[in-house]
Protein backbone atom coordinates (compact mmCIF):
# COMPACT_ATOMS: atom_id res chain seq x y z
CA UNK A 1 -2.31 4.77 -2.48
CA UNK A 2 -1.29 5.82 0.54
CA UNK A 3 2.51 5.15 0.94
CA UNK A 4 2.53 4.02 4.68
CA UNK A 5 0.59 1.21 3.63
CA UNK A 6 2.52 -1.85 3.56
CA UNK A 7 1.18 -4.74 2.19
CA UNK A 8 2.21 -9.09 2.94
CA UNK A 9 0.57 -10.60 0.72
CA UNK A 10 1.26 -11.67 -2.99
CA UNK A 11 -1.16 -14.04 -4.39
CA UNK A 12 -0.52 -15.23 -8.10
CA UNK A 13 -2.81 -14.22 -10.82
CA UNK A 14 -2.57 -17.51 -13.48
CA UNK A 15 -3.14 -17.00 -16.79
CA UNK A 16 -3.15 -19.39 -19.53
CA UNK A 17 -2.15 -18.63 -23.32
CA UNK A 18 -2.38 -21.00 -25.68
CA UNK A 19 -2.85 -21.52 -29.65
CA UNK A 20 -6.39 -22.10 -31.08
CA UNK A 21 -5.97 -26.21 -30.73
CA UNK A 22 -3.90 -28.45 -28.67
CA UNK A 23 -3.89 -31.76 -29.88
CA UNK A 24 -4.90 -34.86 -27.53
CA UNK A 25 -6.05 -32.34 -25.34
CA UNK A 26 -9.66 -31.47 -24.17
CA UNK A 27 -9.36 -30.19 -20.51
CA UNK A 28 -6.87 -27.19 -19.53
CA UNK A 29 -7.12 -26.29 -15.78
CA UNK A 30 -5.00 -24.35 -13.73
CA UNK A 31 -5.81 -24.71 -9.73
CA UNK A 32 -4.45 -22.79 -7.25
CA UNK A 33 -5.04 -21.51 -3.41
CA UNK A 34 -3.49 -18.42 -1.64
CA UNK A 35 -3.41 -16.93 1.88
CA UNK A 36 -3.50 -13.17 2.61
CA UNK A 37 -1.99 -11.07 5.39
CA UNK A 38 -4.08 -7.73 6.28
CA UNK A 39 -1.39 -5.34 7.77
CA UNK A 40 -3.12 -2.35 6.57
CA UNK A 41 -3.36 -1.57 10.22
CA UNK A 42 -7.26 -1.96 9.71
CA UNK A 43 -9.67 -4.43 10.43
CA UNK A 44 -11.32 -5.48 7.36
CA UNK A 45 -15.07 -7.11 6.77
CA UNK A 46 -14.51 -8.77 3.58
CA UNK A 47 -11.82 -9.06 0.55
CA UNK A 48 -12.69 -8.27 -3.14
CA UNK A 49 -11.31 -10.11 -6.50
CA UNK A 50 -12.08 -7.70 -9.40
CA UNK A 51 -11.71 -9.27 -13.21
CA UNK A 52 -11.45 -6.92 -15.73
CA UNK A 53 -12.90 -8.54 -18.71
CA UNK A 54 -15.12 -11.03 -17.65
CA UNK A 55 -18.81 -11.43 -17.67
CA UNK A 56 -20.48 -13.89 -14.17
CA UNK A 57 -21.10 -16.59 -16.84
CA UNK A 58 -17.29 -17.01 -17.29
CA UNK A 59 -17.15 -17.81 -13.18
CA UNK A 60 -16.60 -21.74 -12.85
CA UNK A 61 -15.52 -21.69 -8.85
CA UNK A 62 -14.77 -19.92 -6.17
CA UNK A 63 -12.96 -21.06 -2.88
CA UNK A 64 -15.76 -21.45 -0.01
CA UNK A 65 -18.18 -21.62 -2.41
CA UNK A 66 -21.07 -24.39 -3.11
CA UNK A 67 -20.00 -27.12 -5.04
CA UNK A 68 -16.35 -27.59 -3.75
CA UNK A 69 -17.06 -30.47 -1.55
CA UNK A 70 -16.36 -28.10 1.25
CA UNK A 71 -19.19 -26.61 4.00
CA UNK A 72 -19.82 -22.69 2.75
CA UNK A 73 -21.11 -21.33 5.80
CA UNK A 74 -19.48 -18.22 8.15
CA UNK A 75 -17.16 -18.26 11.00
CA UNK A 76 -14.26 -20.84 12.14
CA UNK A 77 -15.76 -24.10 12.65
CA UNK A 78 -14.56 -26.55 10.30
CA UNK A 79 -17.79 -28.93 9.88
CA UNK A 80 -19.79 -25.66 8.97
CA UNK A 81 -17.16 -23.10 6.92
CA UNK A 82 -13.79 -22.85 5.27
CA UNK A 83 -13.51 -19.10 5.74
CA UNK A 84 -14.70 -16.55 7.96
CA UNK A 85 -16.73 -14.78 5.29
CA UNK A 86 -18.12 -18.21 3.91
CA UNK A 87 -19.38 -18.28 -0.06
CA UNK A 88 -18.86 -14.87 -2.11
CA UNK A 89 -20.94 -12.92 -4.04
CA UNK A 90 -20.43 -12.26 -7.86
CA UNK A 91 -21.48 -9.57 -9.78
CA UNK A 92 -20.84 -7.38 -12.97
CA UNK A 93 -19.95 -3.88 -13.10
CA UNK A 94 -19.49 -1.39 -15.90
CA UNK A 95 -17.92 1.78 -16.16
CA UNK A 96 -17.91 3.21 -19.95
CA UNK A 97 -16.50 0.57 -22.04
CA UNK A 98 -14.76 -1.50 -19.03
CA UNK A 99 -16.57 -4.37 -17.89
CA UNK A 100 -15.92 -6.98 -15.32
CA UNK A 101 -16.89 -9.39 -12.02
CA UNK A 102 -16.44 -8.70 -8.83
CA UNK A 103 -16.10 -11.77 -6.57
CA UNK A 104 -16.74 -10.56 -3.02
CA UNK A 105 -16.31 -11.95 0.46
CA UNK A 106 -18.09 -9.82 2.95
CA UNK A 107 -18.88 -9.98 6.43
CA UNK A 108 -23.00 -9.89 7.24
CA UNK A 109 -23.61 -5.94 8.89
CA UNK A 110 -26.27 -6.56 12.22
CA UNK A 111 -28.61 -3.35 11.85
CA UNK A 112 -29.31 -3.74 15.33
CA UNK A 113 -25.99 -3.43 17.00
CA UNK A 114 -24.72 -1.60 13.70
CA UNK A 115 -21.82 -4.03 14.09
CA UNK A 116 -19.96 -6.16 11.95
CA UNK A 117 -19.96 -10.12 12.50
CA UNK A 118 -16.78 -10.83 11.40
CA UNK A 119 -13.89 -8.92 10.89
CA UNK A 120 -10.13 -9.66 9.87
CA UNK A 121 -8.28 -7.91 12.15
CA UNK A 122 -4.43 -6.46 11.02
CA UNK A 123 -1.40 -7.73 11.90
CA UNK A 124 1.69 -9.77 10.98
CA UNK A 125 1.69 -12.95 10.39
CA UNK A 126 4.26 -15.83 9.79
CA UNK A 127 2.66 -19.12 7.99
CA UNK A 128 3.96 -21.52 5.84
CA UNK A 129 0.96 -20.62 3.10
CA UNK A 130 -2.42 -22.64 3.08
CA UNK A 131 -2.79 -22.07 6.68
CA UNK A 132 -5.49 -19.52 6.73
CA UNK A 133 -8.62 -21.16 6.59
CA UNK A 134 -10.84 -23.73 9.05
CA UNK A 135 -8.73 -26.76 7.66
CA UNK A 136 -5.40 -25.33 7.64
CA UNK A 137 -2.64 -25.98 10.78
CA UNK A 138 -2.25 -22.51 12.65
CA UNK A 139 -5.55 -22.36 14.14
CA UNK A 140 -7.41 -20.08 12.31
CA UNK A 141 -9.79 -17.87 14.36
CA UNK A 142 -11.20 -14.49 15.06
CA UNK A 143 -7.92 -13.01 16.03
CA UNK A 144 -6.02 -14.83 12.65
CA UNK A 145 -4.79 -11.77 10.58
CA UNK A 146 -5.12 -13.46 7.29
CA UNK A 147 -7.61 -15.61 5.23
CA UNK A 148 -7.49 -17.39 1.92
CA UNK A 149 -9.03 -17.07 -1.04
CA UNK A 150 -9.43 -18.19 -4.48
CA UNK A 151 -11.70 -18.01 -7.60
CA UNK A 152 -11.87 -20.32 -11.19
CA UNK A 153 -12.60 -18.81 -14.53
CA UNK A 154 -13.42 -19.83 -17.95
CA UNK A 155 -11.17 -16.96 -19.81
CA UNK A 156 -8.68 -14.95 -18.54
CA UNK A 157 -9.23 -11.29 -17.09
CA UNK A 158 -7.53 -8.75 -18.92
CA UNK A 159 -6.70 -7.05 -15.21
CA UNK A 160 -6.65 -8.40 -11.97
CA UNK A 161 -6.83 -6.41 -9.02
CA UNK A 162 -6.81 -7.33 -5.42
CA UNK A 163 -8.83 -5.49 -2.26
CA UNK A 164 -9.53 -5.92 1.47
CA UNK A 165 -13.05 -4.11 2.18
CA UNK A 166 -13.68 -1.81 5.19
CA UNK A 167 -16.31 -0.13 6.83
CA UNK A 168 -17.07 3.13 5.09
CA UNK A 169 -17.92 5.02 8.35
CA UNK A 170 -21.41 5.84 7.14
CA UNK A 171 -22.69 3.24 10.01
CA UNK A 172 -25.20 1.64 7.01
CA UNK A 173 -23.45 -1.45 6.75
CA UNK A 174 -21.66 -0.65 3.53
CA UNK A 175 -18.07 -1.35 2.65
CA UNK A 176 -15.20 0.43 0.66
CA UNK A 177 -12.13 -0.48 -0.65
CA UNK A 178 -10.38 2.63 -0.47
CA UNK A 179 -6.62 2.14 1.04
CA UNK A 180 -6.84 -1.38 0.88
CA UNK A 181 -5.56 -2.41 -2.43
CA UNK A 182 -3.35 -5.15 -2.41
CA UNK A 183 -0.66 -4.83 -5.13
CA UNK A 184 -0.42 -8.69 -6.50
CA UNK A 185 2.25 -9.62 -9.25
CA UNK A 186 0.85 -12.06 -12.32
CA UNK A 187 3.21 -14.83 -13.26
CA UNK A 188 1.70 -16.35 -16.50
CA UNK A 189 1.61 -20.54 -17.18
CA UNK A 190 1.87 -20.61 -20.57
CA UNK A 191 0.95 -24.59 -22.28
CA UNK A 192 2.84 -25.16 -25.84
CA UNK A 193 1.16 -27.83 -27.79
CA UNK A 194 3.93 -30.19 -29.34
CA UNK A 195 4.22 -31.00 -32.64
CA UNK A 196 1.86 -33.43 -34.14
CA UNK A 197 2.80 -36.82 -33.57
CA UNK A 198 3.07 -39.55 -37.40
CA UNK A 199 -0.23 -41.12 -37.60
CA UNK A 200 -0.74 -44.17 -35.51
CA UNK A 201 1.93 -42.85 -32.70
CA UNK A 202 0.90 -41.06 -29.46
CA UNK A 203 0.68 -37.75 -29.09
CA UNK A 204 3.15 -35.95 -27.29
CA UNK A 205 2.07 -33.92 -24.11
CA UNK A 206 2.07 -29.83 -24.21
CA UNK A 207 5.42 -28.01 -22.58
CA UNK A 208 4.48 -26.16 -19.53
CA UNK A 209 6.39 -22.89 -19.30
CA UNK A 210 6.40 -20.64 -15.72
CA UNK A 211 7.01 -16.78 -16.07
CA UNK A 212 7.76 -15.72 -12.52
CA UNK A 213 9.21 -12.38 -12.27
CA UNK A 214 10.69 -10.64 -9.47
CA UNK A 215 9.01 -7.53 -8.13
CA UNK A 216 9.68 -3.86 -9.75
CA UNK A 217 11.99 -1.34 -7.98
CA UNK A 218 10.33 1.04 -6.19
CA UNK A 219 12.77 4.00 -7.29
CA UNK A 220 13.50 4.43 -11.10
CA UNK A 221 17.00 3.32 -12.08
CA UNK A 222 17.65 1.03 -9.16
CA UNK A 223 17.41 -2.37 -8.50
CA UNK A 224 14.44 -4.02 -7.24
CA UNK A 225 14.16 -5.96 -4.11
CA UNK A 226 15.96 -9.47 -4.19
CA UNK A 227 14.38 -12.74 -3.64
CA UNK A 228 15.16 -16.37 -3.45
CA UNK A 229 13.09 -19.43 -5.06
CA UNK A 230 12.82 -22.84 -5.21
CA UNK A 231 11.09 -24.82 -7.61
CA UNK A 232 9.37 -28.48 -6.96
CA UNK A 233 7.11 -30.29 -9.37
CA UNK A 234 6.20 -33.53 -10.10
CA UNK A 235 4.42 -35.22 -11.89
CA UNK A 236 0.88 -37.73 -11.49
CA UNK A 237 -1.28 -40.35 -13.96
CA UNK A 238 -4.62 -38.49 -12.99
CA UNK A 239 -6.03 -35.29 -12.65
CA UNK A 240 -5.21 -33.60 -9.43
CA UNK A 241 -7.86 -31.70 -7.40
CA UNK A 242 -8.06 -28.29 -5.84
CA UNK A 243 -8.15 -29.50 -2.13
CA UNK A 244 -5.04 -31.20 -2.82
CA UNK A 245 -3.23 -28.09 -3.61
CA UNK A 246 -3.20 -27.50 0.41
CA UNK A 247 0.47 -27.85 2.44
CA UNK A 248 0.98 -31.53 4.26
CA UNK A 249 -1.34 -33.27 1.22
CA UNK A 250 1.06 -36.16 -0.44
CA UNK A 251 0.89 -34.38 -3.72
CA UNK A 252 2.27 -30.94 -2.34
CA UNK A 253 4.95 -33.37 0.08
CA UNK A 254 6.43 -35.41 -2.31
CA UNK A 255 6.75 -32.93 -4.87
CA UNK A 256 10.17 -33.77 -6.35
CA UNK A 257 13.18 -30.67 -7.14
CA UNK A 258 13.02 -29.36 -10.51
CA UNK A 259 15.69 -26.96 -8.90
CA UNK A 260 17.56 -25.60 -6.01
CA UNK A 261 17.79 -21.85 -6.28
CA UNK A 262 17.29 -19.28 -8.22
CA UNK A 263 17.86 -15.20 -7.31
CA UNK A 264 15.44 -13.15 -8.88
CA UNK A 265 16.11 -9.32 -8.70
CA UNK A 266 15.09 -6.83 -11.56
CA UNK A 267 17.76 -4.63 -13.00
CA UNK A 268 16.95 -1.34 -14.80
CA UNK A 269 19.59 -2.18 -17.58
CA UNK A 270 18.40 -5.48 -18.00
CA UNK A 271 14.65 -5.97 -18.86
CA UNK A 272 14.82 -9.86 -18.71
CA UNK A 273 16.45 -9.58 -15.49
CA UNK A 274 14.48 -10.64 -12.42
CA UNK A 275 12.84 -13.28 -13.78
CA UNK A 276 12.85 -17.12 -13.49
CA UNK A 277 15.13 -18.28 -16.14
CA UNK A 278 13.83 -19.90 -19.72
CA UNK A 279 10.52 -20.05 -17.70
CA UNK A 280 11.40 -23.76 -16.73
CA UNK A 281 9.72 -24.99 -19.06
CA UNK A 282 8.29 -28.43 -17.99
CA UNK A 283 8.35 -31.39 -20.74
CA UNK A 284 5.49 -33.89 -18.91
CA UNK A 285 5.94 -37.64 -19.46
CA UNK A 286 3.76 -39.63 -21.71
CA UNK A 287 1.22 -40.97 -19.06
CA UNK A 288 0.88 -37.28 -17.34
CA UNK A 289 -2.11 -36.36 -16.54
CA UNK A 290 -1.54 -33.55 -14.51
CA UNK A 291 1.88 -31.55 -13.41
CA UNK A 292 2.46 -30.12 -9.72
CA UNK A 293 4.15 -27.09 -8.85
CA UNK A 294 5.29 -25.52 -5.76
CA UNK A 295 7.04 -22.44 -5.36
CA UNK A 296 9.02 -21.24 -1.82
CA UNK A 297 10.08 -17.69 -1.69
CA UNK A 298 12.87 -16.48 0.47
CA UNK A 299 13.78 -12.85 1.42
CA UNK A 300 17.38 -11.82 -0.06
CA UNK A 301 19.86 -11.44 3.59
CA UNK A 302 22.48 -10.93 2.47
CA UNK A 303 24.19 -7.27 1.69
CA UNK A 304 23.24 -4.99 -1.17
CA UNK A 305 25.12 -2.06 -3.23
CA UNK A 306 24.20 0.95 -1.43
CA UNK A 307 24.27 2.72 -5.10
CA UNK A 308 21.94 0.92 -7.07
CA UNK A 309 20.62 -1.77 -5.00
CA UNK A 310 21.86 -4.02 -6.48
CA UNK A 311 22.32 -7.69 -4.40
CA UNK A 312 25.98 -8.26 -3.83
CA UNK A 313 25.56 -12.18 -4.13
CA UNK A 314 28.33 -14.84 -4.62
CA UNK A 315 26.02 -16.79 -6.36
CA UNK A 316 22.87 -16.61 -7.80
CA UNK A 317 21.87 -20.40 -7.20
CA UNK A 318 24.08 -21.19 -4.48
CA UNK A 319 22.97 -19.19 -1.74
CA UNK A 320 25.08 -19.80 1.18
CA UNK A 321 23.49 -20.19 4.74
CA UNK A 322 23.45 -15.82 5.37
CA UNK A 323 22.14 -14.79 2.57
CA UNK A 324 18.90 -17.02 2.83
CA UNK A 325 16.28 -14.70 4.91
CA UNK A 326 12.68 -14.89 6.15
CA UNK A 327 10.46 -17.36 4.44
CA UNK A 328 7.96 -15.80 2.65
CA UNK A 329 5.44 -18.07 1.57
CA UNK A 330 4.86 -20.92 -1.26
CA UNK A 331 2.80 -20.90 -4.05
CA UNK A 332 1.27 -24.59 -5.08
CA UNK A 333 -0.57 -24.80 -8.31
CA UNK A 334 -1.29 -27.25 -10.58
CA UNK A 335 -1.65 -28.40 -14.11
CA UNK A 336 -4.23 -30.51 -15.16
CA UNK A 337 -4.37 -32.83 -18.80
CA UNK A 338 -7.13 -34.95 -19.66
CA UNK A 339 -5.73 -36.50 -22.59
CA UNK A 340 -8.21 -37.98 -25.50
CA UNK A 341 -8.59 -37.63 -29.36
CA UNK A 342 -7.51 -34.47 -30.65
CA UNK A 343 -10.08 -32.07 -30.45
CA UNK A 344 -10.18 -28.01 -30.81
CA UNK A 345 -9.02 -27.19 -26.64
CA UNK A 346 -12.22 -25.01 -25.11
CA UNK A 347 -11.38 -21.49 -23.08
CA UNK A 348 -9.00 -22.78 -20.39
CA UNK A 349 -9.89 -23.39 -16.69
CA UNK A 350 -7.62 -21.47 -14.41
CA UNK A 351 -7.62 -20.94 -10.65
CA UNK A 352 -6.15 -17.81 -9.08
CA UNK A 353 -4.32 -18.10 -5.78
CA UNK A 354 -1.27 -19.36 -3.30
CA UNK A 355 0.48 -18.25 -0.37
CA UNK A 356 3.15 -15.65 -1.65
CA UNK A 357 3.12 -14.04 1.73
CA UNK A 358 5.12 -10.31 2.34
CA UNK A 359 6.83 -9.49 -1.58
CA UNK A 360 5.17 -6.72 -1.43
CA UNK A 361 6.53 -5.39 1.89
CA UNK A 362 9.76 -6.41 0.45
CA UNK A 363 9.76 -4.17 -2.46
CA UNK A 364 10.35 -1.32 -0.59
CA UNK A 365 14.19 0.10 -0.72
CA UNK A 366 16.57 -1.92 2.05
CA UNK A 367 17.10 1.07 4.52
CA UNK A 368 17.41 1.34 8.01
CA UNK A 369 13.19 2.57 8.08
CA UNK A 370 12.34 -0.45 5.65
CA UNK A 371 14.01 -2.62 8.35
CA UNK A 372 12.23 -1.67 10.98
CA UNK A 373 8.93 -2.03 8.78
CA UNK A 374 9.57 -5.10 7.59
CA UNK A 375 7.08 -7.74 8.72
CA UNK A 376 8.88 -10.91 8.23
């Protein structure tokens, strides 16, 4: 990969492991949404979602696709399309004895012009996540660097890999993905089934655990590039939806503080280091039927060792005032229970997405030529 590439946008990859049965438990769904910046300093005409692993028949959604209650047509107007590249494609590839999907947004090529009709264009961009789209609040158009994305399975991909799509330069109307990988980290949701409840008593509801890890240093040895989170969840008696999941919708709002602040920065001595701490794990109440989370990351401001990198913090969940820097996006997901009598669980539902705008960018070593790079 070419190294002057710098990349904005983290999306989350979630996976779900759990044991063969979950008691009181039929329905396991993880939903998500994410935004992505292209700064590749290339337009691009579409955005690929390879999963390693899985056949078409294990697709159960895409974002922009039919089905969603949303229109799944091209271009920006909101009573006809969500994104600019409307539904995606989804097909299988093979190479030996890898296997996988593709799920591919792509622009339509006109043969006549030998033109593109939609492009994302590159740039930087500063949004508060979910924004990206016909229905989000920044006025997505032509000229919006970003879009957003997302995609439902029935298993879980083995790999995930990420991919704006460019013209190839053979005027044919065919696309490549060559330089425009997007490197996405893959914090796992992993649901514990509790213990079996004495006959005649309820059923206690599955701990939810988060593994969120910081992103790996760029240089062997050092430290990696510091970040800030906070955690909110809460809590609902129903099932929540995937349009919900979208910034200034009640759910996302009134999300209550499962905690303040959290630095996450990996440390080559320390392979636990740099991520978020026990997990959180997330005991739902009785009547839960589903479990909200949303994630805001924060660039590290304050100073760091010039050694090893390492962040030279008073406190890693007290951050005072300086050494909280750019916002850098949110990540909602969600959690969803549908509770009856206990039954084997079937392959779990999961969702991949959410704005985790600019880690990457942010993983490069804090110099005076990283500053000037940075985006946000």
């Amino acid at each position: 990969m070419a190294t002057k590439l710098k990349f904005q946008a983290y999306a989350a990859t979630f996976s779900l492991a759990l044991l063969p049965n979950i008691a009181a438990a039929s329905f396991l769904g993880f939903l998500g949404n994410f935004d992505v910046v292209n700064d590749t300093g290339n337009t691009a005409h579409g955005f690929e979602i390879e999963l390693e692993g899985l056949h078409s028949s294990d697709i159960t959604d895409t974002f922009g696709g039919a089905n969603r209650g949303f229109p799944s047509g091209t271009g920006f107007d909101p009573n006809t399309a969500v994104v600019r590249y409307g539904a995606p494609t989804i097909t299988e590839y093979a190479n030996g004895s890898i296997f996988g999907t593709r799920v591919t947004y792509a622009s339509a090529w006109d043969a006549a012009s030998q033109s593109w009709l939609f492009g994302t264009p590159s740039g930087t961009f500063i949004t508060p996540g979910d924004n990206c789209w016909t229905g989000g609040g920044v006025g997505y158009n032509a000229g919006t660097p970003c879009d957003h994305f997302g995609v439902g399975t029935s298993k879980t991909a083995s790999k995930t890999s990420y991919s704006w799509l460019f013209d190839d330069g053979s005027n044919s109307g065919k696309l490549t993905n060559s330089n425009g990988q997007v490197v996405l980290p893959a914090p796992n949701w992993n649901v514990i089934p509790a213990d079996p409840a004495p006959a005649g008593q309820p059923q206690p509801k599955p701990v939810v655990a988060a593994d969120i890890r910081a992103p790996q240093a760029e240089q062997e040895g050092q430290f990696g590039e510091a970040i800030w989170v906070k955690v909110f969840r809460t809590e609902l008696e129903r099932e929540v939806e995937l349009e919900e999941l979208i910034g200034g919708n009640p759910v996302i709002e009134q999300a209550e503080t499962e905690i303040e602040w959290q630095l996450l920065q990996t440390d080559p001595g320390n392979p636990d280091a740099g991520k978020l701490e026990a997990g959180y794990l997330n005991v739902l109440g009785q009547n839960a039927e589903s479990v909200i989370f949303r994630y805001e990351f924060y660039k590290y401001a304050g100073e760091y060792d010039p050694e090893n990198h390492e962040a030279k913090v008073g406190s890693d969940s007290n951050p005072t005032e300086a050494e909280i820097g750019t916002y850098l996006g949110a990540q909602n997901g969600a959690v969803n229970l549908n509770a009856v009598a206990p039954v084997p669980v079937p392959p779990a539902v999961w969702l991949m997405g959410s704005a985790l705008l600019g880690l990457a960018a942010n993983r490069r070593r804090h110099s005076a030529a990283a500053a000037q790079a940075d985006r946000i």
